[in-house]
Protein backbone atom coordinates (compact mmCIF):
# COMPACT_ATOMS: atom_id res chain seq x y z
CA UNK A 1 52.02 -32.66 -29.36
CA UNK A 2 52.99 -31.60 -25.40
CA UNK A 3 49.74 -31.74 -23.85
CA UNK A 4 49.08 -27.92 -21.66
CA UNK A 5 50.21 -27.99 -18.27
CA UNK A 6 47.48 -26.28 -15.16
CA UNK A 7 49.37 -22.59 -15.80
CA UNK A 8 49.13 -23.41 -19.26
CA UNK A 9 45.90 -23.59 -19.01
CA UNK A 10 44.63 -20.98 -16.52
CA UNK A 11 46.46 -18.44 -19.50
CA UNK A 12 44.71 -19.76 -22.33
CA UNK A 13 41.37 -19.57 -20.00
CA UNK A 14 42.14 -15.74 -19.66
CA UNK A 15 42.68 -15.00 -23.10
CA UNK A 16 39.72 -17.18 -24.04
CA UNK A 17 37.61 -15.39 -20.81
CA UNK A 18 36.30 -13.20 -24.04
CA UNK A 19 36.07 -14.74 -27.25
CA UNK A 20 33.09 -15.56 -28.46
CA UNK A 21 32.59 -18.78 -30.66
CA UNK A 22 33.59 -18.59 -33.69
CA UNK A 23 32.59 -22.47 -35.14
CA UNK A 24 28.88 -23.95 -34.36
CA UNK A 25 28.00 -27.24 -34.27
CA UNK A 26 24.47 -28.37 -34.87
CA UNK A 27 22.33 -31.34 -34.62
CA UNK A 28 24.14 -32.68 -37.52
CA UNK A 29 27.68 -33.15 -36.08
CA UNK A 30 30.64 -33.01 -37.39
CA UNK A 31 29.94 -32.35 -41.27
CA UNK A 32 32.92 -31.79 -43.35
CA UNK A 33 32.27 -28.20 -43.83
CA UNK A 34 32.52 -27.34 -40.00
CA UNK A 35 35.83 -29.15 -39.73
CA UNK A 36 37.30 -27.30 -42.68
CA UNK A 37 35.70 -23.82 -40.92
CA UNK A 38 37.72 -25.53 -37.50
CA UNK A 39 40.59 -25.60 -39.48
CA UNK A 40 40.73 -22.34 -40.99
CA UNK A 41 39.82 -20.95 -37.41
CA UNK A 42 42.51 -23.14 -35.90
CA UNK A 43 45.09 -22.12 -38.12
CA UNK A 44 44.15 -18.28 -37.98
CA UNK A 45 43.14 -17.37 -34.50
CA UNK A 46 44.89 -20.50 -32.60
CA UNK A 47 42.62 -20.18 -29.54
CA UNK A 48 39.18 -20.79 -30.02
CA UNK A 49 35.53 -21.45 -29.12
CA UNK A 50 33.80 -23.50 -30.51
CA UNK A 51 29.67 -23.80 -29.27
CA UNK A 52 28.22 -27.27 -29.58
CA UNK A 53 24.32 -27.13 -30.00
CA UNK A 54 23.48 -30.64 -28.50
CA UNK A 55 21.02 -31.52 -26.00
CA UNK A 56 22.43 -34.35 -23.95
CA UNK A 57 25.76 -33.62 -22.36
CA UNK A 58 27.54 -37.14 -22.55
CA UNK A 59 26.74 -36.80 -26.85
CA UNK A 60 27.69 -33.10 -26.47
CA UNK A 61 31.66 -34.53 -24.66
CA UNK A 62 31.82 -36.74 -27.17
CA UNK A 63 31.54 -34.46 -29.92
CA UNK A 64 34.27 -32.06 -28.55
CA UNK A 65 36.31 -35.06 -28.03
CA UNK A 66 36.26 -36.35 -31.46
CA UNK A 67 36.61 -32.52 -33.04
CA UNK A 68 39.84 -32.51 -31.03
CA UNK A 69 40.85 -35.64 -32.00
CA UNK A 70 40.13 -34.87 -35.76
CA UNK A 71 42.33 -31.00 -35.61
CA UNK A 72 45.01 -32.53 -33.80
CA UNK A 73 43.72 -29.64 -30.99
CA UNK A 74 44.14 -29.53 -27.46
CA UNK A 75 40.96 -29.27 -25.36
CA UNK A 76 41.63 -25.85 -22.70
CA UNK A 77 38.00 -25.48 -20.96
CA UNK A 78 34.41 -26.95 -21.75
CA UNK A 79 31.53 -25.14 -19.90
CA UNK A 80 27.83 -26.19 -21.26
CA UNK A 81 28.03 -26.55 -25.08
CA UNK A 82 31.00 -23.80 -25.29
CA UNK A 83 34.47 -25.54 -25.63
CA UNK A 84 37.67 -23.42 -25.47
CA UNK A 85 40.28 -25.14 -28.05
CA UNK A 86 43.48 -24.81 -28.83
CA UNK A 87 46.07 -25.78 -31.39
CA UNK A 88 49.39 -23.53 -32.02
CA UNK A 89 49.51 -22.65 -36.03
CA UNK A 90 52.24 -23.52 -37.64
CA UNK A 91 53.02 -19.58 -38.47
CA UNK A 92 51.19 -17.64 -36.44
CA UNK A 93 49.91 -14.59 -37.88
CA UNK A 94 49.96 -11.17 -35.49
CA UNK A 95 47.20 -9.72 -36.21
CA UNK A 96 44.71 -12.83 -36.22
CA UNK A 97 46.41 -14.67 -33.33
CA UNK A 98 44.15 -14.58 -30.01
CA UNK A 99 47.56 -15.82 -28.43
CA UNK A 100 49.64 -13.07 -30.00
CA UNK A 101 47.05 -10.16 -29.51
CA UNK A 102 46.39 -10.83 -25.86
């Protein structure tokens, strides 16, 4: 996987300016039902936010780090416990695509 160059980036930051998150992530982590809801989001929507409910910020970095690391996604932007993610599907679809909607 390329990793997103700064234009890349300020583009998927516009189109992300308003989402709103569509996977939470509690006290509990990373269970195995949030990453399959990550990867169904993932796959549908491409860009995505993702709000991480934990108190301490270096926990809170870690978490996005590892739920990149575990979707294979690219992290875009993270601003307090909302992270902007990103992972192109392998067929986009149209009318779910944040990308192709925008």
């Amino acid at each position: 996987m390329e990793s997103l160059t700064a234009s890349d980036k300020k583009h998927l930051r516009s189109i992300g300016h308003k989402l709103n998150p569509v996977v939470m992530i509690g006290d509990r982590g990373l269970s195995e039902g949030v990453e399959q809801e990550l990867e169904r989001a993932l796959e549908d929507h491409e860009l995505i936010k993702v709000k991480v409910n934990v108190a301490d910020p270096g926990e809170r970095r870690e978490l996005i780090d590892q739920l990149c690391k575990g979707s294979r996604a690219q992290l875009v932007q993270a601003i307090g416990k909302i992270a902007l993610v990103y992972r192109a599907a392998k067929k986009p679809n149209p009318r779910l695509s944040n990308l192709l909607r925008a």
